[in-house]
Protein backbone atom coordinates (compact mmCIF):
# COMPACT_ATOMS: atom_id res chain seq x y z
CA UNK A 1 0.00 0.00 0.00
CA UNK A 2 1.04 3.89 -0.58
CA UNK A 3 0.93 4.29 2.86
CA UNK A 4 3.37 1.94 3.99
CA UNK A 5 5.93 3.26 1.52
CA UNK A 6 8.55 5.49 2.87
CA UNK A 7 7.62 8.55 2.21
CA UNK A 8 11.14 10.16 0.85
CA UNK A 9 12.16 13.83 1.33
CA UNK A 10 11.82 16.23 -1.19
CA UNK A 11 13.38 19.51 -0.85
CA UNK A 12 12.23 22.44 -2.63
CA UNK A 13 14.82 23.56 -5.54
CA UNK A 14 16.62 26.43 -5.25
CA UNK A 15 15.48 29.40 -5.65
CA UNK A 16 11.65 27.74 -5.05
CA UNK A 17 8.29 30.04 -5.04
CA UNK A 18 6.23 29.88 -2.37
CA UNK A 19 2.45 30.01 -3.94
CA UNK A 20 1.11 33.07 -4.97
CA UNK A 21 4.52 34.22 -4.89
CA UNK A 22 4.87 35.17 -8.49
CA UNK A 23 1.60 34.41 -10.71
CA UNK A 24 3.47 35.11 -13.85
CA UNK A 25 6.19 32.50 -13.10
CA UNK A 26 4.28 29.48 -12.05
CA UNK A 27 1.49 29.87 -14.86
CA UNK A 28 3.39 31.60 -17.79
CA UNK A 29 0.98 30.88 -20.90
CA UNK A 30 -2.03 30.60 -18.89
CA UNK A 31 -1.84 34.37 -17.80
CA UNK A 32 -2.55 35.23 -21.00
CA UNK A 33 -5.72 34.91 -20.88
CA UNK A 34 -6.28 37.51 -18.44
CA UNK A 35 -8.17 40.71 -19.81
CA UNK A 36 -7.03 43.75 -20.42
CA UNK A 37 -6.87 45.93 -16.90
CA UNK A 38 -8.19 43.09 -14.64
CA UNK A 39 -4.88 42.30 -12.32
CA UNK A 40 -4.56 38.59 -12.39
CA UNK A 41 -2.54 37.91 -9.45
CA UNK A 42 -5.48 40.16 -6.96
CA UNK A 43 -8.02 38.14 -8.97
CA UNK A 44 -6.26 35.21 -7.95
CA UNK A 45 -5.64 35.85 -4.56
CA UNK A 46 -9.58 36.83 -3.75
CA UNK A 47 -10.77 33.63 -5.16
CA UNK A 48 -8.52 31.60 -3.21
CA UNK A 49 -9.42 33.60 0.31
CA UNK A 50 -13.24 32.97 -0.47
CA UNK A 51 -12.58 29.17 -1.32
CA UNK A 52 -10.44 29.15 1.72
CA UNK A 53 -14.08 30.08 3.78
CA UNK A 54 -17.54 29.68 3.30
CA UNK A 55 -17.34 29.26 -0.64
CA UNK A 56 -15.17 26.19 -0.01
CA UNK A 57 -15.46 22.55 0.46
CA UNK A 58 -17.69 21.83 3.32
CA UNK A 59 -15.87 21.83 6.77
CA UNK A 60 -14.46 17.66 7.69
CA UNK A 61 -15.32 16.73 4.30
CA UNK A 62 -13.23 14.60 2.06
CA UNK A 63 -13.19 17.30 -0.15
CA UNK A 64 -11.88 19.59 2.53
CA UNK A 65 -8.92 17.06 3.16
CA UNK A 66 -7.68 17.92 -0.70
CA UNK A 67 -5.82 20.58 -0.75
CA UNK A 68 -5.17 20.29 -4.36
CA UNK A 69 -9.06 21.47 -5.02
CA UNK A 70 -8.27 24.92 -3.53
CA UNK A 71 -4.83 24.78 -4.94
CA UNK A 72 -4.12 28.06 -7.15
CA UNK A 73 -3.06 25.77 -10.37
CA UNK A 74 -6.75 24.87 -9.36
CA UNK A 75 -8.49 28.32 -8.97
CA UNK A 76 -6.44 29.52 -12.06
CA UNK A 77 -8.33 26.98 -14.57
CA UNK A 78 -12.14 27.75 -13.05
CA UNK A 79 -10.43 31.36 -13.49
CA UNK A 80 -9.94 31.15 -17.11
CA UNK A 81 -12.99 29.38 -17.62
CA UNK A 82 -14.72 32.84 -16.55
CA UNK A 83 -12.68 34.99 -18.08
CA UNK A 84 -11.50 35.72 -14.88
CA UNK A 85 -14.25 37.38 -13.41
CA UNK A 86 -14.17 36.84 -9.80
CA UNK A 87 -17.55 36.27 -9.27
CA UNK A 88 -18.33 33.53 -11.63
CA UNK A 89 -15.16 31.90 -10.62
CA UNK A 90 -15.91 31.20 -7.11
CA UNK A 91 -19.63 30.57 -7.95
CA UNK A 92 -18.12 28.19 -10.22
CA UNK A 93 -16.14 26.27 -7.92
CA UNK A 94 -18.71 26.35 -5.02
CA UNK A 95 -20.95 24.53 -7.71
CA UNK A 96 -18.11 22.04 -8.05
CA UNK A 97 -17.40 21.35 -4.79
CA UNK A 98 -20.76 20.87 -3.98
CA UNK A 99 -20.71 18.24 -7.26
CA UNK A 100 -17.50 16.73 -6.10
CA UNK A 101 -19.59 15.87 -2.25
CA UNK A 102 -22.99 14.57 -4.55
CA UNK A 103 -21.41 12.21 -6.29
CA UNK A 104 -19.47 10.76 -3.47
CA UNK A 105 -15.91 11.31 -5.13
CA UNK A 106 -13.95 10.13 -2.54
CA UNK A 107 -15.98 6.74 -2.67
CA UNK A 108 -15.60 6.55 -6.32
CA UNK A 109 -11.90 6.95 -6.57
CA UNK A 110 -11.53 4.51 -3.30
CA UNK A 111 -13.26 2.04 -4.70
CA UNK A 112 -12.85 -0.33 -8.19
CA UNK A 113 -15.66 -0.73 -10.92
CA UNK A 114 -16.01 -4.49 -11.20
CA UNK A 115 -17.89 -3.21 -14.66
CA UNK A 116 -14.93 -1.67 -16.01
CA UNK A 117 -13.73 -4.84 -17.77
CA UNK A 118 -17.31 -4.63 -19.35
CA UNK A 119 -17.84 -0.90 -19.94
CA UNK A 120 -14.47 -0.87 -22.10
CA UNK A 121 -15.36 -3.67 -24.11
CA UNK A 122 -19.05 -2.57 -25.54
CA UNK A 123 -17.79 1.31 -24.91
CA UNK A 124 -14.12 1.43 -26.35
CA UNK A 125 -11.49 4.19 -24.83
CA UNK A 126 -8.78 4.12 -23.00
CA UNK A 127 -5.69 6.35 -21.88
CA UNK A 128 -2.51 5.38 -24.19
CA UNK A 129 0.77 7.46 -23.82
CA UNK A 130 1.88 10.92 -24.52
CA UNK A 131 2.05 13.01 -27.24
CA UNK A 132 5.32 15.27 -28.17
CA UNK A 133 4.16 17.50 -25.63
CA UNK A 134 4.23 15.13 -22.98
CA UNK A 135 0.06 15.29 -22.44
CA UNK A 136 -1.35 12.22 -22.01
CA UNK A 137 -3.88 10.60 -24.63
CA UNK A 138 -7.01 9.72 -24.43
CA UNK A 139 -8.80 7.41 -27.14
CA UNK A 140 -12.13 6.89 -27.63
CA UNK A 141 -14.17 4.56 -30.45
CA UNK A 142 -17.70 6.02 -29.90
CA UNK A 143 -18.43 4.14 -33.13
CA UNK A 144 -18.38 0.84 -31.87
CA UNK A 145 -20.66 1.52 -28.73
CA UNK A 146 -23.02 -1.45 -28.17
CA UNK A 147 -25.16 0.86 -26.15
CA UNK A 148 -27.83 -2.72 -25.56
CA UNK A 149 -25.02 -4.67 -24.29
CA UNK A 150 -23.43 -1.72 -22.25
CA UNK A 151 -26.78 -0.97 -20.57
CA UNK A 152 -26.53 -4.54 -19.41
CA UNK A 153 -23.70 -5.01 -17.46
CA UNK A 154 -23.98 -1.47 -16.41
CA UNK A 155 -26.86 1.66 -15.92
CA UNK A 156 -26.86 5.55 -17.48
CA UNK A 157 -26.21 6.59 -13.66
CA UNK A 158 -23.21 4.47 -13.34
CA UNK A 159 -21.72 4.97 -16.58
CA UNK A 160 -21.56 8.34 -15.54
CA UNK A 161 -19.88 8.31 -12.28
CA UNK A 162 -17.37 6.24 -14.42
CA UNK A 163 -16.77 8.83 -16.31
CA UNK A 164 -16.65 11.13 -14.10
CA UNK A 165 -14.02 8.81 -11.96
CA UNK A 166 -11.89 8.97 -14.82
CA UNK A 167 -11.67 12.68 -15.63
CA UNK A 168 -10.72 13.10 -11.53
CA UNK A 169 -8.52 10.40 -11.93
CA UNK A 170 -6.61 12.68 -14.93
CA UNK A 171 -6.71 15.82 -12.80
CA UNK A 172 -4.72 13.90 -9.80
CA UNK A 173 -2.57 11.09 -11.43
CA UNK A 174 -2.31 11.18 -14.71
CA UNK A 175 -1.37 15.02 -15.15
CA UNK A 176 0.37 15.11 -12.20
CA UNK A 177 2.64 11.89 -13.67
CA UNK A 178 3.29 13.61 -17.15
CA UNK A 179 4.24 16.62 -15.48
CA UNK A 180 7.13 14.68 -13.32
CA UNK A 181 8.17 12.90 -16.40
CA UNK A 182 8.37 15.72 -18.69
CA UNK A 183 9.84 18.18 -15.74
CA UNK A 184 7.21 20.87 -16.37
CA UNK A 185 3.55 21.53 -15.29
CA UNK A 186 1.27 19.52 -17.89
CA UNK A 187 -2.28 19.93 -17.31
CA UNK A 188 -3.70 19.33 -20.64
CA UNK A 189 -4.67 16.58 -22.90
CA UNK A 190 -4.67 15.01 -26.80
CA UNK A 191 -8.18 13.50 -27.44
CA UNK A 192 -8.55 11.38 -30.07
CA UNK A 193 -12.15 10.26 -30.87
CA UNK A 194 -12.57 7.59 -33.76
CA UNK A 195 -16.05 7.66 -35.51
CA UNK A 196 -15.22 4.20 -37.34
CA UNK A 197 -18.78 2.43 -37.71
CA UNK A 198 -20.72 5.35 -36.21
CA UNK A 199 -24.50 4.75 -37.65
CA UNK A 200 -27.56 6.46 -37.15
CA UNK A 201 -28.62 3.91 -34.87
CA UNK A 202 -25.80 5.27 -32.10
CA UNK A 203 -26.74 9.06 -33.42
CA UNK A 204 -29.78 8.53 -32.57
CA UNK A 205 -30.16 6.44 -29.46
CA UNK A 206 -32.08 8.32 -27.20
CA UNK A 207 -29.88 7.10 -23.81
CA UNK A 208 -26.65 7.49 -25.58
CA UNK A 209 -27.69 11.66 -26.51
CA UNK A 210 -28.54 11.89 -22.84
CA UNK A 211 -25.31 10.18 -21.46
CA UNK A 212 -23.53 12.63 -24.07
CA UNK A 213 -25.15 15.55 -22.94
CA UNK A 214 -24.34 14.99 -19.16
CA UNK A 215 -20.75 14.14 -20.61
CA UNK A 216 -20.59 17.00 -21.77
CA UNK A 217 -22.16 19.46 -19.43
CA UNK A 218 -19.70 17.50 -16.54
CA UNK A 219 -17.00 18.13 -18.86
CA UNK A 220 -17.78 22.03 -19.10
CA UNK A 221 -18.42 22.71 -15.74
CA UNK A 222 -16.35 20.56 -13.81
CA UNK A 223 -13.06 20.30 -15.63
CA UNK A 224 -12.29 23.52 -17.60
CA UNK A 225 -9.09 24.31 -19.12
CA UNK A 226 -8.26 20.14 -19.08
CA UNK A 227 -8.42 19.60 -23.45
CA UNK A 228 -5.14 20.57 -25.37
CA UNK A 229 -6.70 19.37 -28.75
CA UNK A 230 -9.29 17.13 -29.82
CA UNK A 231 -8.80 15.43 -33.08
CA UNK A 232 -12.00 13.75 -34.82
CA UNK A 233 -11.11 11.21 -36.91
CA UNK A 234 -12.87 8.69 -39.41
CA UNK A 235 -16.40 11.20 -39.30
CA UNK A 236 -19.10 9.85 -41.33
CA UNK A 237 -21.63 11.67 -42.77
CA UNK A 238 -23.68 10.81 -40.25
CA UNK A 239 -21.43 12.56 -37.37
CA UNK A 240 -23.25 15.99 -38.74
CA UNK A 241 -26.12 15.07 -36.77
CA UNK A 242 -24.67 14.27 -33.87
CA UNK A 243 -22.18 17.38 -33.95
CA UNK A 244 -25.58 19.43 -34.78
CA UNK A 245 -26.08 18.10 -30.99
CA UNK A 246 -22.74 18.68 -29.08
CA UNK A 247 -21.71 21.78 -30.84
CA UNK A 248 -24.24 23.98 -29.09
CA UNK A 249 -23.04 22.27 -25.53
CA UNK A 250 -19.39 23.62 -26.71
CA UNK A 251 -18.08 27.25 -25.71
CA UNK A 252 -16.24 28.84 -28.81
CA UNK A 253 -12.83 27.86 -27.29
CA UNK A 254 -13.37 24.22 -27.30
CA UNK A 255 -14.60 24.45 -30.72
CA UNK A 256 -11.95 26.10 -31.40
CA UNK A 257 -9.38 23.22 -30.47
CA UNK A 258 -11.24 20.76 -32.58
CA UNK A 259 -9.49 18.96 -35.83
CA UNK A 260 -12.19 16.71 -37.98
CA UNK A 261 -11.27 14.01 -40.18
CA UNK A 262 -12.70 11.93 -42.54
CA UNK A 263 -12.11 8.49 -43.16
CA UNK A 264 -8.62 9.52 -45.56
CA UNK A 265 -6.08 7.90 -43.75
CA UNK A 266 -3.31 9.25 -44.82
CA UNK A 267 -4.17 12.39 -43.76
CA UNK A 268 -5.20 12.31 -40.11
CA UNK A 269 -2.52 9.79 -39.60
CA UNK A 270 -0.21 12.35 -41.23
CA UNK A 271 -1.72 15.12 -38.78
CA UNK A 272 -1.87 12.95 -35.47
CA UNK A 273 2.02 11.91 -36.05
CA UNK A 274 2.76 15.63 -36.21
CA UNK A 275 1.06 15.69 -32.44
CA UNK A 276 2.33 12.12 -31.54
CA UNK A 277 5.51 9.82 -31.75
CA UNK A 278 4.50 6.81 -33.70
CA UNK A 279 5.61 4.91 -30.98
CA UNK A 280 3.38 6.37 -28.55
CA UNK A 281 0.85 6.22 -31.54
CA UNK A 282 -1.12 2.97 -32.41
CA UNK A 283 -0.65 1.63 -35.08
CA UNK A 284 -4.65 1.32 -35.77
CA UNK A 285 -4.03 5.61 -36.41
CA UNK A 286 -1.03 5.45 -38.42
CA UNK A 287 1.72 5.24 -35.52
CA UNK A 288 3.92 2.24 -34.65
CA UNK A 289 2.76 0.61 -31.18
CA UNK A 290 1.02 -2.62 -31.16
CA UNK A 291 1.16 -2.71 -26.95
CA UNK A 292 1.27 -6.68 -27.22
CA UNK A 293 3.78 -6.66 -30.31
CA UNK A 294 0.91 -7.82 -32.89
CA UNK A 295 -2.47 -7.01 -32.39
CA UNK A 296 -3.35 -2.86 -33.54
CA UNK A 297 -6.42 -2.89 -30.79
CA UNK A 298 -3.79 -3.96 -28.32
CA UNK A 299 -3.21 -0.38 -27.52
CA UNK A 300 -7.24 0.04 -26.08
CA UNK A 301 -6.08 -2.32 -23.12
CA UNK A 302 -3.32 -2.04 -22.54
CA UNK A 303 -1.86 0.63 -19.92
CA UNK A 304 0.35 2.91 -21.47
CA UNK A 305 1.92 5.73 -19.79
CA UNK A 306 3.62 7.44 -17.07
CA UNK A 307 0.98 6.91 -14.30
CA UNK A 308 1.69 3.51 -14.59
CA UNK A 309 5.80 3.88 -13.78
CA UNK A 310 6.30 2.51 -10.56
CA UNK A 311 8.97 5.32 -9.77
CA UNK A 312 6.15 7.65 -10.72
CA UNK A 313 3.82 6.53 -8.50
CA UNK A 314 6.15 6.86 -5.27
CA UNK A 315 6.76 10.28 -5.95
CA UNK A 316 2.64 10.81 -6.62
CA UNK A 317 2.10 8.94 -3.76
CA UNK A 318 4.36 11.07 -1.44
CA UNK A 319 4.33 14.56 -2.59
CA UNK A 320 1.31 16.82 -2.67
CA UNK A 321 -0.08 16.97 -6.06
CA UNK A 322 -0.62 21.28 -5.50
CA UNK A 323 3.24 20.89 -5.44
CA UNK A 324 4.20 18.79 -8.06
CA UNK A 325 1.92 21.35 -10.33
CA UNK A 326 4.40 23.95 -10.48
CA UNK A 327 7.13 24.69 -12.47
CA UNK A 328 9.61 23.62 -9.56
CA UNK A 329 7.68 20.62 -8.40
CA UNK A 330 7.54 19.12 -11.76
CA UNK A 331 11.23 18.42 -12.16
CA UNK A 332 11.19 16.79 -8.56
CA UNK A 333 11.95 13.20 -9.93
CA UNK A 334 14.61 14.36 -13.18
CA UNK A 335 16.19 16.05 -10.17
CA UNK A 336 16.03 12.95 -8.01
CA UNK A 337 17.48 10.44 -11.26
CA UNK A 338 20.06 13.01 -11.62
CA UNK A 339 21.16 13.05 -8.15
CA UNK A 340 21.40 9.15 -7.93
CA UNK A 341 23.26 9.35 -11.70
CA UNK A 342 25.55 11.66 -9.88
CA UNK A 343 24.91 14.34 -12.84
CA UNK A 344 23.91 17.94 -12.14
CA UNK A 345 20.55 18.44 -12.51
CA UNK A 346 19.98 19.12 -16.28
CA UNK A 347 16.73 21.42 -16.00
CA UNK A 348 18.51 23.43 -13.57
């Protein structure tokens, strides 16, 4: 168990920030985003004393226990979000803390879906490496849902606190563990959704649109500022009707960050290995990796990536994730190999 590891030391690096200590520093490209004449770092600061009180995470909660969730790489995503109006920021937060305590988080992320197995297999997706960036990808094959055999070995309700396990899961492990292996704060991600043997009957299905929709709307409210790029791939003409559907759900910047493809090969393959390495790529989109040296579809069960590096995981499981989220907490284990290599510290 985590807990019984020892829990190793990790000093700060020199010259270390405390937080808040310099906005522009620990968030570079994210400031810019800030309007013209609204002072980020007082913007910043206000949110985080009203989360810190009564717009917060309920006193003794589990939510209270995570400091992450008030953590300003935190408030400075919810901040974007709003265009950094302080206002709908916090009321924006309050909403998801309240969200986080409904749908019994804590519970969710403590304990397994037996389903899972099941859920992958008639709902295909699954997270698979890192692109040149270092953000980790996400793959999903919404065109081979089996939504009648889904709905049996699982319900709408629990599909969606699966989904909703996952993108928590992303905000505390898996960004956290591309961050320490690239040595800088990554808190973004490469979707890749293929629309292979997407029908009208899928389109259509009225549970599926509704399971979108809260998707979606979770997606929006909960986890802003999380999607790098999106690319659509293999779109028949069929996807206009369902993109008639989620593009309204979409704010302009999301749209914005969306690539579609149609079934040409050669050309999203050609655009995805400008994003990916084709050996973090599989080779059912062009790339190279078949994860069990034969079989393309290998690569949707197979786990891929650096949350699953044992090293990783020590270092996730003793260091507070609001600290590995900065620019000096993300090199904490390329500082740590280069220490035991006996080489100065390279990102120095």
């Amino acid at each position: 168990r985590a807990a019984a590891r020892r829990r190793p030391s990790w000093p700060l690096a020199a010259g270390a920030r405390t937080p808040g200590a310099d906005a522009a520093g620990m968030y570079g490209q994210n400031l810019k985003s800030i309007p013209k004449g609204v002072d980020g770092q007082k913007a910043l600061q206000e949110v985080k004393r009203r989360v810190d009180g009564a717009f917060g995470p309920a006193p003794a909660s589990p939510e209270a226990a995570v400091s992450y969730l008030r953590s300003e790489h935190m408030l400075v995503r919810f901040l974007i979000a709003r265009q950094w109006d302080v206002e709908k920021a916090v009321a924006m937060l309050a909403e998801h803390y309240k969200w986080l305590a409904e749908t019994k988080m804590s519970a969710l992320l403590r304990d397994p879906f037996p389903e899972e197995s099941h859920i992958k297999k008639y709902y295909p997706q699954a997270y698979h490496g890192t692109d040149k960036l270092g953000r980790p990808i996400y793959i999903e094959r919404p065109g081979l849902i089996d939504m009648p055999r889904l709905l049996q070995v699982t319900s709408p309700e629990r599909l969606l606190q699966y989904m909703a396990a996952a993108s928590e899961l992303q905000i505390r492990r898996r960004l956290p563990a591309c961050s320490l292996v690239r040595g800088e704060v990554v808190d973004k991600s490469l979707n890749i959704m293929d629309l292979d043997g997407l029908g009208f009957r899928v389109v259509t299905h009225t549970t599926a649109r509704k399971v979108l929709k809260e998707v979606v709307s979770m997606l929006q409210n909960h986890y802003p500022e999380c999607a790098g790029r999106t690319i659509i791939i293999n779109a028949p003409k069929v996807f206009s009707i369902a993109w008639s559907f989620v593009k309204p759900m979409l704010d302009e910047k999301t749209v914005a960050k969306i690539s579609i493809f149609g079934a040409d090969r050669e050309a999203y393959s050609e655009a995805l290995l400008e994003l990916v390495d084709a050996d973090q790529l599989p080779a059912l989109f062009g790339g190279r990796c078949r994860c069990d040296g034969h079989d393309p579809v290998s690569c949707m069960r197979s786990v891929k990536g650096p949350w699953a590096e044992p090293e990783v995981m020590e270092v996730l499981d003793s260091v507070p994730i609001e600290r590995i989220m900065t620019p000096e907490g993300s090199r904490l284990l390329l500082e740590q190999r280069a220490e035991r290599a006996g080489q100065p510290n390279a990102t120095a």
